[in-house]
PDB file of N, CA and C in Angstrom:
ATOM      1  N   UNK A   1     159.361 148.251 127.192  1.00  0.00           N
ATOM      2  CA  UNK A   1     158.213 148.795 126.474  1.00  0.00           C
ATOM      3  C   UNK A   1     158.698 149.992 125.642  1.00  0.00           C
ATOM      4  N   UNK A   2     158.596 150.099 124.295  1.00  0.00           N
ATOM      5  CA  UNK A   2     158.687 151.106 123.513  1.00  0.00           C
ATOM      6  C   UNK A   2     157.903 152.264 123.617  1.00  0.00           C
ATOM      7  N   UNK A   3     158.299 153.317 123.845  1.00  0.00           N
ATOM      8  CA  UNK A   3     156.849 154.734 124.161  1.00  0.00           C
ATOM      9  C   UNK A   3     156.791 154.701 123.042  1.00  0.00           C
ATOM     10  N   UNK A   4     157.163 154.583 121.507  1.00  0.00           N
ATOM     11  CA  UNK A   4     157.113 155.204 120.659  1.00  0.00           C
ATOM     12  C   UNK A   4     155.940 153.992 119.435  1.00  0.00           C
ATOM     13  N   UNK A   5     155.860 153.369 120.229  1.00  0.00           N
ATOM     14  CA  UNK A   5     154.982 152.282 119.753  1.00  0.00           C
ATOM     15  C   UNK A   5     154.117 152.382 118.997  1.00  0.00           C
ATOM     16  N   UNK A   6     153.293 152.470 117.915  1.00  0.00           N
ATOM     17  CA  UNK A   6     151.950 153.188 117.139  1.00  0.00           C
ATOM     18  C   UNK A   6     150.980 152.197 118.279  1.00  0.00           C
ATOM     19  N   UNK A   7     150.723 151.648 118.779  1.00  0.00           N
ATOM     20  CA  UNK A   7     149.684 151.043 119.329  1.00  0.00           C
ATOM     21  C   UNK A   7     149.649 151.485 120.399  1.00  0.00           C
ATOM     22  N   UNK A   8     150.688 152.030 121.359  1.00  0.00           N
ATOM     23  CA  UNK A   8     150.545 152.079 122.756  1.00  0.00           C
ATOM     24  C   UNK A   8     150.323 153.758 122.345  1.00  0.00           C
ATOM     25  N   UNK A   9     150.907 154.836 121.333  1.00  0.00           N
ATOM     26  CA  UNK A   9     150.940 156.112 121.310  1.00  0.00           C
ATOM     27  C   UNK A   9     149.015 156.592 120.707  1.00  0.00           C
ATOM     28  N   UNK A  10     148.731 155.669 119.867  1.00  0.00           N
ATOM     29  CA  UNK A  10     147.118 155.776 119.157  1.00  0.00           C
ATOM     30  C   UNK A  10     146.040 155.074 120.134  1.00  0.00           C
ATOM     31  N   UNK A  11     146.161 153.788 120.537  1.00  0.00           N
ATOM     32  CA  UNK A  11     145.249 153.191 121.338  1.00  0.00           C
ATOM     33  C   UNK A  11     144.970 153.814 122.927  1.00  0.00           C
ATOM     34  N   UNK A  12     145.695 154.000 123.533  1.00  0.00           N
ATOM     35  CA  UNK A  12     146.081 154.367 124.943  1.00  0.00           C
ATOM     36  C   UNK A  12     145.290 156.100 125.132  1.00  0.00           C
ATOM     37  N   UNK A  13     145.674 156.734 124.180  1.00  0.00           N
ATOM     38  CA  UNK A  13     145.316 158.013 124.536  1.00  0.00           C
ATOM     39  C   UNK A  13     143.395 158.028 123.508  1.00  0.00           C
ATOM     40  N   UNK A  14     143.208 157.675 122.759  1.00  0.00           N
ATOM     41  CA  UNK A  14     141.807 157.554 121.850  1.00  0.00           C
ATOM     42  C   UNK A  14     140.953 156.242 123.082  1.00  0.00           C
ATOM     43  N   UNK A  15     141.697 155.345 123.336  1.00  0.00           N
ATOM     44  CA  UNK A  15     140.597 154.604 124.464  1.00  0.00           C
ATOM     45  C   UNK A  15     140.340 155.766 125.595  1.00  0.00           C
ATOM     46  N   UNK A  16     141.521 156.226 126.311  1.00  0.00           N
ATOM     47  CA  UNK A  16     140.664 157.327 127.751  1.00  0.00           C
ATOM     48  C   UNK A  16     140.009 158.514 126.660  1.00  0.00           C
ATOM     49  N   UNK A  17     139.886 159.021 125.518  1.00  0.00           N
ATOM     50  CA  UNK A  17     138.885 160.201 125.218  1.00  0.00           C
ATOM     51  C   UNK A  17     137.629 159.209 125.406  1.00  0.00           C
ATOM     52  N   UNK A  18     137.389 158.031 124.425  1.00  0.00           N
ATOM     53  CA  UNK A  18     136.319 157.547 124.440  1.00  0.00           C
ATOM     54  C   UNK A  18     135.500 157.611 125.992  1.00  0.00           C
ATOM     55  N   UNK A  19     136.720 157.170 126.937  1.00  0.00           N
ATOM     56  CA  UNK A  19     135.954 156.264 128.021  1.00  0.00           C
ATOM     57  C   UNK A  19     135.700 157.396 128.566  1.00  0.00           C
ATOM     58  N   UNK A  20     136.532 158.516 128.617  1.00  0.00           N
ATOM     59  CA  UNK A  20     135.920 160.185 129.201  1.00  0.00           C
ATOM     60  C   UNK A  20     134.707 160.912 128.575  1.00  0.00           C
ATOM     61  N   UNK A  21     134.850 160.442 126.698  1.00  0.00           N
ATOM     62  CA  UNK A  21     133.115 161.297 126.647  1.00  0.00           C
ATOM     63  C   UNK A  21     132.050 160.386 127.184  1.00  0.00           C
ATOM     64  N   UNK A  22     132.041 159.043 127.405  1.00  0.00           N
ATOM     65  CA  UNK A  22     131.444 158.110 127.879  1.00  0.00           C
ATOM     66  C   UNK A  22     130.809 158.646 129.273  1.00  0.00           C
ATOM     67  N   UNK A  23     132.018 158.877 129.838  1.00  0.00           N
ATOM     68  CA  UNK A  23     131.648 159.366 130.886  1.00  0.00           C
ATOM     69  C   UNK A  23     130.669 160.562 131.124  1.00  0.00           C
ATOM     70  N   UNK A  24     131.338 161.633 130.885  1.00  0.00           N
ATOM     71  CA  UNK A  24     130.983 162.562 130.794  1.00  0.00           C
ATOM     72  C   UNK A  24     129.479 162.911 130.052  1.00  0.00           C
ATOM     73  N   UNK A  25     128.862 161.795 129.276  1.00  0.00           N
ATOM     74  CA  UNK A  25     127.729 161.861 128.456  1.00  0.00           C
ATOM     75  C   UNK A  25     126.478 160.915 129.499  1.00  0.00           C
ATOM     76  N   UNK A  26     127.458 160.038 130.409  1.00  0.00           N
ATOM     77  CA  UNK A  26     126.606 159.250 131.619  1.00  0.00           C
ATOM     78  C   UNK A  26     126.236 160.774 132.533  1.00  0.00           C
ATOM     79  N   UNK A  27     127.382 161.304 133.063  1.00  0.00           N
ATOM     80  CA  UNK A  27     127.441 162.436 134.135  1.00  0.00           C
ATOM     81  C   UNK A  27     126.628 163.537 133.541  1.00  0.00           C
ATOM     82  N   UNK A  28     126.677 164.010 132.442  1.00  0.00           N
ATOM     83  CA  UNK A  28     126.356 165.019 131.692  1.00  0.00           C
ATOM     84  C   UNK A  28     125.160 164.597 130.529  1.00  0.00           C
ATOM     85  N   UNK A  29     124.127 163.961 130.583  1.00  0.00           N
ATOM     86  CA  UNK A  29     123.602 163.771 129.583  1.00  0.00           C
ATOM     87  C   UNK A  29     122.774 164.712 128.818  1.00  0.00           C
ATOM     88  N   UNK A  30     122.143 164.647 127.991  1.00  0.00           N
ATOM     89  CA  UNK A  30     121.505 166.317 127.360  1.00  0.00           C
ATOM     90  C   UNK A  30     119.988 166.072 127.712  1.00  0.00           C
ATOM     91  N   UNK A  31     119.367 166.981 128.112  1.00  0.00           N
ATOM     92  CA  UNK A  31     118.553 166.820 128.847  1.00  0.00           C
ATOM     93  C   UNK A  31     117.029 167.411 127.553  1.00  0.00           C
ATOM     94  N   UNK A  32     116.995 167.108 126.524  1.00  0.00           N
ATOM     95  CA  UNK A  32     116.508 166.631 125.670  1.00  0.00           C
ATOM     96  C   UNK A  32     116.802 166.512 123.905  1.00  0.00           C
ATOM     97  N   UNK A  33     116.361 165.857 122.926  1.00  0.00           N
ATOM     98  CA  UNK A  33     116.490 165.466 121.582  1.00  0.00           C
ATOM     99  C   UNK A  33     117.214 167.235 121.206  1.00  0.00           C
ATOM    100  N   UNK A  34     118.493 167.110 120.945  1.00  0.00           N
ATOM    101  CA  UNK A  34     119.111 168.310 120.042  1.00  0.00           C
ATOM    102  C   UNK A  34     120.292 167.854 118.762  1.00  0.00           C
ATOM    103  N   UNK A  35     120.507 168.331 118.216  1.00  0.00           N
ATOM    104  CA  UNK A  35     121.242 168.337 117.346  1.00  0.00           C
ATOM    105  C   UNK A  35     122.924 168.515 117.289  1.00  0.00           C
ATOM    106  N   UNK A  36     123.273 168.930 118.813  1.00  0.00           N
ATOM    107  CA  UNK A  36     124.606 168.952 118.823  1.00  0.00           C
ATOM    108  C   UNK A  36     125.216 168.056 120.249  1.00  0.00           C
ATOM    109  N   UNK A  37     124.643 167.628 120.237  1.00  0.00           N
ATOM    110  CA  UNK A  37     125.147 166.930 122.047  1.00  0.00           C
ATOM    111  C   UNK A  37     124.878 165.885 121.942  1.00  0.00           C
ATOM    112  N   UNK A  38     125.175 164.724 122.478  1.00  0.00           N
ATOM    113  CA  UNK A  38     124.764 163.168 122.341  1.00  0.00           C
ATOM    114  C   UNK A  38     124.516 162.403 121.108  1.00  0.00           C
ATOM    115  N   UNK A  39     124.323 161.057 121.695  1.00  0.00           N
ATOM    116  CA  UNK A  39     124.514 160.266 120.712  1.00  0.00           C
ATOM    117  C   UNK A  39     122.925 160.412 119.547  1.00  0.00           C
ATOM    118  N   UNK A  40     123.203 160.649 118.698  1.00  0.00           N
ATOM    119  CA  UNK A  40     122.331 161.835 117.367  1.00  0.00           C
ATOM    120  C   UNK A  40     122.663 160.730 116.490  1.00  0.00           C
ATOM    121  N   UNK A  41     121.025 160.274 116.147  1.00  0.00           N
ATOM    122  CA  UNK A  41     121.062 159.552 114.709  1.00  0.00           C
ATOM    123  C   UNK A  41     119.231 159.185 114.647  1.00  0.00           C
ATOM    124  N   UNK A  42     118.814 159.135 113.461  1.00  0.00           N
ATOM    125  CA  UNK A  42     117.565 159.113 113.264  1.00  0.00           C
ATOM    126  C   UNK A  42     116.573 158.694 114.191  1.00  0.00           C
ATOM    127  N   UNK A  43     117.224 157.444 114.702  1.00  0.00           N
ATOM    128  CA  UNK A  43     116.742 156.465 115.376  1.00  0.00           C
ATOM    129  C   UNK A  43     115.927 157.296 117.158  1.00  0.00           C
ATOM    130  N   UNK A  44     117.507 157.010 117.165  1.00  0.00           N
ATOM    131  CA  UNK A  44     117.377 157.821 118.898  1.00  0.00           C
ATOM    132  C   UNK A  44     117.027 159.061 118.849  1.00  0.00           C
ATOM    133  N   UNK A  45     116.636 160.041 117.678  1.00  0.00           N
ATOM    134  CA  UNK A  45     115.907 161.556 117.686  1.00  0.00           C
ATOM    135  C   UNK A  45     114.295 161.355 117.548  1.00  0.00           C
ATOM    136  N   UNK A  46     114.097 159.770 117.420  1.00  0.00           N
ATOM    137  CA  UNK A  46     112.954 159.711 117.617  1.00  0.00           C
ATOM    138  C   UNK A  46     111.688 160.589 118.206  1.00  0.00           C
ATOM    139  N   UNK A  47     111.569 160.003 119.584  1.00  0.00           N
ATOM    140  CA  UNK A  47     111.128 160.219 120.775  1.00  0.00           C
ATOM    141  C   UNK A  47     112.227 160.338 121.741  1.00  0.00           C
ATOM    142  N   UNK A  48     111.161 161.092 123.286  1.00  0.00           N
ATOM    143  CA  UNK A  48     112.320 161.439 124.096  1.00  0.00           C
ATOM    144  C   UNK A  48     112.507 159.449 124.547  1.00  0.00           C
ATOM    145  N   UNK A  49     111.750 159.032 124.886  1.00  0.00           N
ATOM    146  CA  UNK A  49     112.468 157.790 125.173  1.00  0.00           C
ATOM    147  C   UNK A  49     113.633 156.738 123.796  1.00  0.00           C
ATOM    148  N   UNK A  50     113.722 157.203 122.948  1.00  0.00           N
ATOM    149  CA  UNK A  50     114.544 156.686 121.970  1.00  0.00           C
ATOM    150  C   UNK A  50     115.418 157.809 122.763  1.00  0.00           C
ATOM    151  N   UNK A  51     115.338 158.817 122.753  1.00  0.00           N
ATOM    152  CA  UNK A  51     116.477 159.725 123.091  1.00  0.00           C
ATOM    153  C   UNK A  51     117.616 159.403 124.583  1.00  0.00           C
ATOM    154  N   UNK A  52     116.775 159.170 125.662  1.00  0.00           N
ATOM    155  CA  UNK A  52     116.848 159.083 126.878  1.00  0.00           C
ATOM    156  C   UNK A  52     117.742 157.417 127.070  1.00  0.00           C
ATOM    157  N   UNK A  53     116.947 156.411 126.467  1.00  0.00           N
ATOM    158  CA  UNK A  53     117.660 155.277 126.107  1.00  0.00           C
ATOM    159  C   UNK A  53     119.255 154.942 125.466  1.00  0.00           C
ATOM    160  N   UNK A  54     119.130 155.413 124.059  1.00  0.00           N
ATOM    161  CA  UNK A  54     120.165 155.557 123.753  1.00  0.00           C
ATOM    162  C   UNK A  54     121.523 156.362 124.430  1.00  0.00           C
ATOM    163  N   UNK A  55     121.273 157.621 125.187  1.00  0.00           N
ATOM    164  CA  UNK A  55     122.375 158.249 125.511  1.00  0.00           C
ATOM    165  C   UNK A  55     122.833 157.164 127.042  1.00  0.00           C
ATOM    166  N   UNK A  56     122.057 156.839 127.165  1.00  0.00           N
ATOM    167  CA  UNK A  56     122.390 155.906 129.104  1.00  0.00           C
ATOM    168  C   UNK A  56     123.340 154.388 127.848  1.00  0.00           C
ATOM    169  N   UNK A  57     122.524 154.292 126.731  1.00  0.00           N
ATOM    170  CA  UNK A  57     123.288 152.835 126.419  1.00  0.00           C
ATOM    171  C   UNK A  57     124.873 153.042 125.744  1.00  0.00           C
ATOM    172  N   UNK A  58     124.326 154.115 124.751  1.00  0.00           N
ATOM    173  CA  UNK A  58     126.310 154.546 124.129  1.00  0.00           C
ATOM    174  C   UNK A  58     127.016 155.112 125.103  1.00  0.00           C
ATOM    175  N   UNK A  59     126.746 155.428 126.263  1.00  0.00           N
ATOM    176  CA  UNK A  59     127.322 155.974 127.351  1.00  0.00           C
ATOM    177  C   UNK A  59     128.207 155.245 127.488  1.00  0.00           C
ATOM    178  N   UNK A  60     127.825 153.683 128.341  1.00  0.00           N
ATOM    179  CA  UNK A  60     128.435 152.824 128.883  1.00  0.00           C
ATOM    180  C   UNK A  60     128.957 151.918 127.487  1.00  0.00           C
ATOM    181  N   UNK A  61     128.988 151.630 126.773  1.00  0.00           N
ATOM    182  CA  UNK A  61     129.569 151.159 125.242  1.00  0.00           C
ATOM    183  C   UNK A  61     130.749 151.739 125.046  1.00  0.00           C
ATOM    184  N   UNK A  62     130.566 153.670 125.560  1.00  0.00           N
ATOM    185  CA  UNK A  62     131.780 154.262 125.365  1.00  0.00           C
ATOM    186  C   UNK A  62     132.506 153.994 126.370  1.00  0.00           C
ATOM    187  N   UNK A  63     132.362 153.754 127.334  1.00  0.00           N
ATOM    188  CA  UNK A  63     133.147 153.731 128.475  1.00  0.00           C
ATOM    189  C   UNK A  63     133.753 152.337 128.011  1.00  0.00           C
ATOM    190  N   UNK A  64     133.223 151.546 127.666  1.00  0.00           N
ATOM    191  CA  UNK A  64     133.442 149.817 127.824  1.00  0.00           C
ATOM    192  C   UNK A  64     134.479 149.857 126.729  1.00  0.00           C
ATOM    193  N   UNK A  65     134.289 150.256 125.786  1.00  0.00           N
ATOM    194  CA  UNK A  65     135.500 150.139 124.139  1.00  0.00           C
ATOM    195  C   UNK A  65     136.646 150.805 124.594  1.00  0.00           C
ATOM    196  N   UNK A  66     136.388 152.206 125.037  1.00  0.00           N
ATOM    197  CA  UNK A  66     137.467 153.416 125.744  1.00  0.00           C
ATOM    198  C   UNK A  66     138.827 152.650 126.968  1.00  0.00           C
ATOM    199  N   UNK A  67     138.172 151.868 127.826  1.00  0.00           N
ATOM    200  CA  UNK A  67     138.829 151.186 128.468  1.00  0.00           C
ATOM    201  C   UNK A  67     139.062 149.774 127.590  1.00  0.00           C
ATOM    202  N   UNK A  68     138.882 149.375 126.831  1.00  0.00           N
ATOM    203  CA  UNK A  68     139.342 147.991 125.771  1.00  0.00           C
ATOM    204  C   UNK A  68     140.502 148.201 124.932  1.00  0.00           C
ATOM    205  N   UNK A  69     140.229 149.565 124.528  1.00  0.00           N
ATOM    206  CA  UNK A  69     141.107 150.242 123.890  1.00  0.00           C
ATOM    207  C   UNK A  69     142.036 150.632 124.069  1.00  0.00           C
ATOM    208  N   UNK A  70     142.288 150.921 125.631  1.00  0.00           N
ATOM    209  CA  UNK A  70     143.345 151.232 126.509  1.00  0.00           C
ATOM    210  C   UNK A  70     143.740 150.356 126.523  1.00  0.00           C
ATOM    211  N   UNK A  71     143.562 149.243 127.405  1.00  0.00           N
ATOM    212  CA  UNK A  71     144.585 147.896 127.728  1.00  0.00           C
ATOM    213  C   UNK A  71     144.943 147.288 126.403  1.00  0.00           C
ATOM    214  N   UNK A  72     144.663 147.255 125.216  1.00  0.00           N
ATOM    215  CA  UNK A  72     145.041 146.437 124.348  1.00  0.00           C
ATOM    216  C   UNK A  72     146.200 147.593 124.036  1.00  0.00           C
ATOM    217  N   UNK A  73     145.926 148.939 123.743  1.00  0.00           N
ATOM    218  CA  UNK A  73     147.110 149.609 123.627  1.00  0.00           C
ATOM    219  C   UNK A  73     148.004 149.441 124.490  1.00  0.00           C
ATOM    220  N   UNK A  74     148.058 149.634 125.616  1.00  0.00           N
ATOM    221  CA  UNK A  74     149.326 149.163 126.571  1.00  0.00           C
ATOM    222  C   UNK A  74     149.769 148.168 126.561  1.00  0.00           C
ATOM    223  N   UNK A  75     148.681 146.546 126.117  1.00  0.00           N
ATOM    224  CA  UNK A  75     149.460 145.205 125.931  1.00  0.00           C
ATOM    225  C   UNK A  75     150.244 145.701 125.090  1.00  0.00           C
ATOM    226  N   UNK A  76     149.579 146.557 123.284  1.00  0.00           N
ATOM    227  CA  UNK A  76     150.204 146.568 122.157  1.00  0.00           C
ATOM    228  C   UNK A  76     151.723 147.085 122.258  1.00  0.00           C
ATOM    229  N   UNK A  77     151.745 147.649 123.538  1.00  0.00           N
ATOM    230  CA  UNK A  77     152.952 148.174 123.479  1.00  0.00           C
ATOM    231  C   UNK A  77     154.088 147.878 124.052  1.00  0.00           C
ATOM    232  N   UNK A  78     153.742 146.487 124.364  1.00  0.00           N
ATOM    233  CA  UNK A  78     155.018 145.398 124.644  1.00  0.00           C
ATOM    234  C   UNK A  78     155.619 144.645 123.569  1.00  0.00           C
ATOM    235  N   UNK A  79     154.325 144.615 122.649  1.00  0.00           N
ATOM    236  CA  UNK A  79     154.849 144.020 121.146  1.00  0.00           C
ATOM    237  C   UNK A  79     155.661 144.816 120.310  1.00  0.00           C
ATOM    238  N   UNK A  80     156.402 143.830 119.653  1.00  0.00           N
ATOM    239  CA  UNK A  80     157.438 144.815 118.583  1.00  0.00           C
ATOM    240  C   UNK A  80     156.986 144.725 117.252  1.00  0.00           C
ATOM    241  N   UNK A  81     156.389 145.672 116.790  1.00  0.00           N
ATOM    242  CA  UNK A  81     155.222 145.711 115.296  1.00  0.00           C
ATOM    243  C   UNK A  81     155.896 146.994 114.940  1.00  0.00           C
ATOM    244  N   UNK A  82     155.998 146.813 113.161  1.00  0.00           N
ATOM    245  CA  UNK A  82     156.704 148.029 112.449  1.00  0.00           C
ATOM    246  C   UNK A  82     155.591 148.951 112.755  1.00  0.00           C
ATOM    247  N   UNK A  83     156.214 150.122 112.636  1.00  0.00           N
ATOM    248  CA  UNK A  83     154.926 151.213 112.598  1.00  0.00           C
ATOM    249  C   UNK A  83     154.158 151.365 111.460  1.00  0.00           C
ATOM    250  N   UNK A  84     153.964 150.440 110.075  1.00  0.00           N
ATOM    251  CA  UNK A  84     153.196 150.609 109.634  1.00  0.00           C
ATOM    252  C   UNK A  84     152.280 149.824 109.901  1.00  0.00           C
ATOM    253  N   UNK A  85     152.391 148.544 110.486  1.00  0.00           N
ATOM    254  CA  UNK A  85     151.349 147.231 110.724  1.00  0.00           C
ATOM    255  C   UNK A  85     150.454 148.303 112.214  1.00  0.00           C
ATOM    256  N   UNK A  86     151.932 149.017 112.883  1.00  0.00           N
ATOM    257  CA  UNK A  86     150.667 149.462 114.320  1.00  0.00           C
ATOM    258  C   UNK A  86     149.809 150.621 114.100  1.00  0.00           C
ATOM    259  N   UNK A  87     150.147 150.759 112.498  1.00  0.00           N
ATOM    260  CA  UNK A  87     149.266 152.529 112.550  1.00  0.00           C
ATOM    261  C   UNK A  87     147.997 151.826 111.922  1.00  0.00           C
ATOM    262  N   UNK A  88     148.104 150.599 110.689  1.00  0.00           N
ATOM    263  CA  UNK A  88     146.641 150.208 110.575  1.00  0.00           C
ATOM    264  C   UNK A  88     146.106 149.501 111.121  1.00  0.00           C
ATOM    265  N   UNK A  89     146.708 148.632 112.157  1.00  0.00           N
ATOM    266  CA  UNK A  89     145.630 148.266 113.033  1.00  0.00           C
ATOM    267  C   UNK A  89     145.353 149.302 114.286  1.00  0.00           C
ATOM    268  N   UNK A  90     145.520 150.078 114.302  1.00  0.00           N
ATOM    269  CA  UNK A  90     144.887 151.069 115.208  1.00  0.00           C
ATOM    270  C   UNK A  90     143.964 151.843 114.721  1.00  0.00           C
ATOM    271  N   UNK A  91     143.846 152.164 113.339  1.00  0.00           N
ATOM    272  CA  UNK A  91     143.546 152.506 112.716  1.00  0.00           C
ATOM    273  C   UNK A  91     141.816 151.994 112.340  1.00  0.00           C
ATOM    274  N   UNK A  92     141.608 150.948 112.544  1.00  0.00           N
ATOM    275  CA  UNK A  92     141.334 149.438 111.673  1.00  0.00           C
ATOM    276  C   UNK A  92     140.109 149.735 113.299  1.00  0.00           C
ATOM    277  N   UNK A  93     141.023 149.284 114.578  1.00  0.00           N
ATOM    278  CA  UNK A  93     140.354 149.344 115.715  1.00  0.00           C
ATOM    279  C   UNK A  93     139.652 150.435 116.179  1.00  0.00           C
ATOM    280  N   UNK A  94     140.044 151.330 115.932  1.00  0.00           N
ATOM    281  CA  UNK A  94     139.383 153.045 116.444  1.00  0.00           C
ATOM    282  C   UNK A  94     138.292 152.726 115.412  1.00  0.00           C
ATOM    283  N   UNK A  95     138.480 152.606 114.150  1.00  0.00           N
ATOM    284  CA  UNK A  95     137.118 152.731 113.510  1.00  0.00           C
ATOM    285  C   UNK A  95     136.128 152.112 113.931  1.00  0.00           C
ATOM    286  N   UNK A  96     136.653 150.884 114.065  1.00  0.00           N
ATOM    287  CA  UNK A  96     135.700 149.463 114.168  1.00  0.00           C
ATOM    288  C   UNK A  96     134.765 149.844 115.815  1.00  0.00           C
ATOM    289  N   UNK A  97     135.722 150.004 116.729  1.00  0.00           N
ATOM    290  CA  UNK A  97     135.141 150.629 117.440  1.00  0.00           C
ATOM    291  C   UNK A  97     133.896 151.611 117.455  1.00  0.00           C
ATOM    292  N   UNK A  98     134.169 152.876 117.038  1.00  0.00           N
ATOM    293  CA  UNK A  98     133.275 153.565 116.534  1.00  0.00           C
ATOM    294  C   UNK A  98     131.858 153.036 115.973  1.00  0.00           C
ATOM    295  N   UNK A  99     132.388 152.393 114.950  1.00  0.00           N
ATOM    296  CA  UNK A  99     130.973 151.505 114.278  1.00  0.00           C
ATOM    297  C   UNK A  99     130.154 150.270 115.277  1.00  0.00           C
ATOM    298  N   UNK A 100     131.161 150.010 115.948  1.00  0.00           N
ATOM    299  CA  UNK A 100     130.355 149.048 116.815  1.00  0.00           C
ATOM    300  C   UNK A 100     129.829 149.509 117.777  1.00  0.00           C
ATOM    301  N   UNK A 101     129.923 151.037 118.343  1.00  0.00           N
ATOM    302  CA  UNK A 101     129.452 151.406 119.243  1.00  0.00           C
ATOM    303  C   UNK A 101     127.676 151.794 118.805  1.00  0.00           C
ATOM    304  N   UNK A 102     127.882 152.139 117.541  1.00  0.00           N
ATOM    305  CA  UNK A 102     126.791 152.835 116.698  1.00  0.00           C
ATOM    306  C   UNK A 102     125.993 151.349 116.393  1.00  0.00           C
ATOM    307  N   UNK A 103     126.757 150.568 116.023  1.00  0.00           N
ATOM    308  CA  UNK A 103     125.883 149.331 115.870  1.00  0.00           C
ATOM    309  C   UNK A 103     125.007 149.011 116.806  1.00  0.00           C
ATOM    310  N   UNK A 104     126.023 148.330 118.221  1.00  0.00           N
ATOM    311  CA  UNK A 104     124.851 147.895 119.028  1.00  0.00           C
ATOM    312  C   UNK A 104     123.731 149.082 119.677  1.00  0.00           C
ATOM    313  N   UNK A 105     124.338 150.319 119.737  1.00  0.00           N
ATOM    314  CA  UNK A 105     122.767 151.090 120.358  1.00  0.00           C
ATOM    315  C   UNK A 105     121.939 150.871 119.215  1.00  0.00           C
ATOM    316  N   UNK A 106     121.905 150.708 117.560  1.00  0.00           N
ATOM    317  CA  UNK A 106     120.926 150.746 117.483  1.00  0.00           C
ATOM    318  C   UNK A 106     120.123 149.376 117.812  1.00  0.00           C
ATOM    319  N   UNK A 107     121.025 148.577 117.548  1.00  0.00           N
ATOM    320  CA  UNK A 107     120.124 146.898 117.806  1.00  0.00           C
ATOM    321  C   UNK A 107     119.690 147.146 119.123  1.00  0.00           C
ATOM    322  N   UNK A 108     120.287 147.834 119.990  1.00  0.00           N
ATOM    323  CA  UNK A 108     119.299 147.608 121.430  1.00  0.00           C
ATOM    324  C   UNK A 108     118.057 148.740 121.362  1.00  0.00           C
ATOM    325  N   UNK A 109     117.958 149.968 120.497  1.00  0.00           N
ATOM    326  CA  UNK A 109     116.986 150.816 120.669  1.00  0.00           C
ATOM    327  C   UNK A 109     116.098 149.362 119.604  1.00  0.00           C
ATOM    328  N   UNK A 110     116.085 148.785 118.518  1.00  0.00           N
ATOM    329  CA  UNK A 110     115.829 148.154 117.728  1.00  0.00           C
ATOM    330  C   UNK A 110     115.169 147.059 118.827  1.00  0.00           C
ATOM    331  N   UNK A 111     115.723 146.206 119.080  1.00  0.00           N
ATOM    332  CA  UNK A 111     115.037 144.871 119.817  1.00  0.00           C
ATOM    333  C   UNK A 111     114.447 145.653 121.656  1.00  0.00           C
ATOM    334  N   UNK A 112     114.232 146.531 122.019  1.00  0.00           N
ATOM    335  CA  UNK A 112     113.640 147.222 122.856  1.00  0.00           C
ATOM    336  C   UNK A 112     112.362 147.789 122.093  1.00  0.00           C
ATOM    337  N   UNK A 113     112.349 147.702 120.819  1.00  0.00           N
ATOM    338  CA  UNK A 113     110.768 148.258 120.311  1.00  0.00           C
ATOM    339  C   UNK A 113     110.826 149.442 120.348  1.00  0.00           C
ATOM    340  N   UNK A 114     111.795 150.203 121.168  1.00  0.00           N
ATOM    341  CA  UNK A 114     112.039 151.759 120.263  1.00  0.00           C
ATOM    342  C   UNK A 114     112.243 152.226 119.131  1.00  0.00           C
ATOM    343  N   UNK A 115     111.941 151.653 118.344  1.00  0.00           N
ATOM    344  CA  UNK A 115     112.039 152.258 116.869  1.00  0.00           C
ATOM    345  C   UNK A 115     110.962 153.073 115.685  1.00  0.00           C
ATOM    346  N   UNK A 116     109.805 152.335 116.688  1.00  0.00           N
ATOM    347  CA  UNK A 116     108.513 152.846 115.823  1.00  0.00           C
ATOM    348  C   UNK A 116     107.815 153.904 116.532  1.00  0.00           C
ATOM    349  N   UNK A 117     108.239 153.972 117.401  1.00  0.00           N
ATOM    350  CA  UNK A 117     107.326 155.055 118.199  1.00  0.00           C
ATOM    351  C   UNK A 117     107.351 156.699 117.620  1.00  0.00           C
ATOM    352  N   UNK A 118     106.602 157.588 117.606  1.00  0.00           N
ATOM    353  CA  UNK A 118     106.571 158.351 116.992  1.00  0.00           C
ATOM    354  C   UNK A 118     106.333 160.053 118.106  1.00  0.00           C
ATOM    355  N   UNK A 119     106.931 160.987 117.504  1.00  0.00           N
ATOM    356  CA  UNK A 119     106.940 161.929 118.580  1.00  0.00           C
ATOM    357  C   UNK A 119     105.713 162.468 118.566  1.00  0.00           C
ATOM    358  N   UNK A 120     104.986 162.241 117.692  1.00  0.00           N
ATOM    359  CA  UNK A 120     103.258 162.807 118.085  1.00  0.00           C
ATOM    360  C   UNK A 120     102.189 162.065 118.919  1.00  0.00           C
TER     361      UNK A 120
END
């Protein structure tokens, strides 16, 4: 195994932050709608139940990608890939990640009927 791998050096250490704020946002959640803590986007600043929902669902999303992210980096790092092919697909994956995490909470605040509810 190469340590010096772009997949095993980018994937491996960005999957455990994910799967740790994951964590840490399950263990630690914000204990109501603010502007600097949790998962923050129109949707889920709704109401407190858009709020309350979303942070329990990107929680575990983060945890789930964070650890995906890990093992594919450690497979990645049995493979022999130039370091420019392993810096954009890591690259490519951290994002995608990201966006997919943002994707599905909203489709689940979305098909849960949290979306229209209103804080008044």
């Amino acid at each position: 195994m190469d340590l010096l791998n772009p997949l095993l050096i980018t994937l491996v250490p960005t999957g455990l932050i994910f799967a740790f704020a994951g964590w840490i946002l399950q263990k630690k959640p914000p204990k109501g709608i603010n502007s600097t803590y949790g998962y923050r986007t129109s949707r889920s600043m709704k109401n407190p139940e858009n709020w309350k929902f979303a942070q329990e669902y990107s929680a575990k999303e983060m945890m789930r990608i964070g650890w995906t992210l890990t093992l594919v980096g450690i497979l990645g790092g049995i493979l022999q890939v130039s370091d420019a092919v392993g810096i954009v697909f890591s690259v490519v994956l951290i994002v995608g990640s990201a966006i997919w995490i943002i994707y599905k909470t909203e489709k689940k605040l979305k098909e849960n009927g949290l979306s229209h509810k209103d804080t008044e």
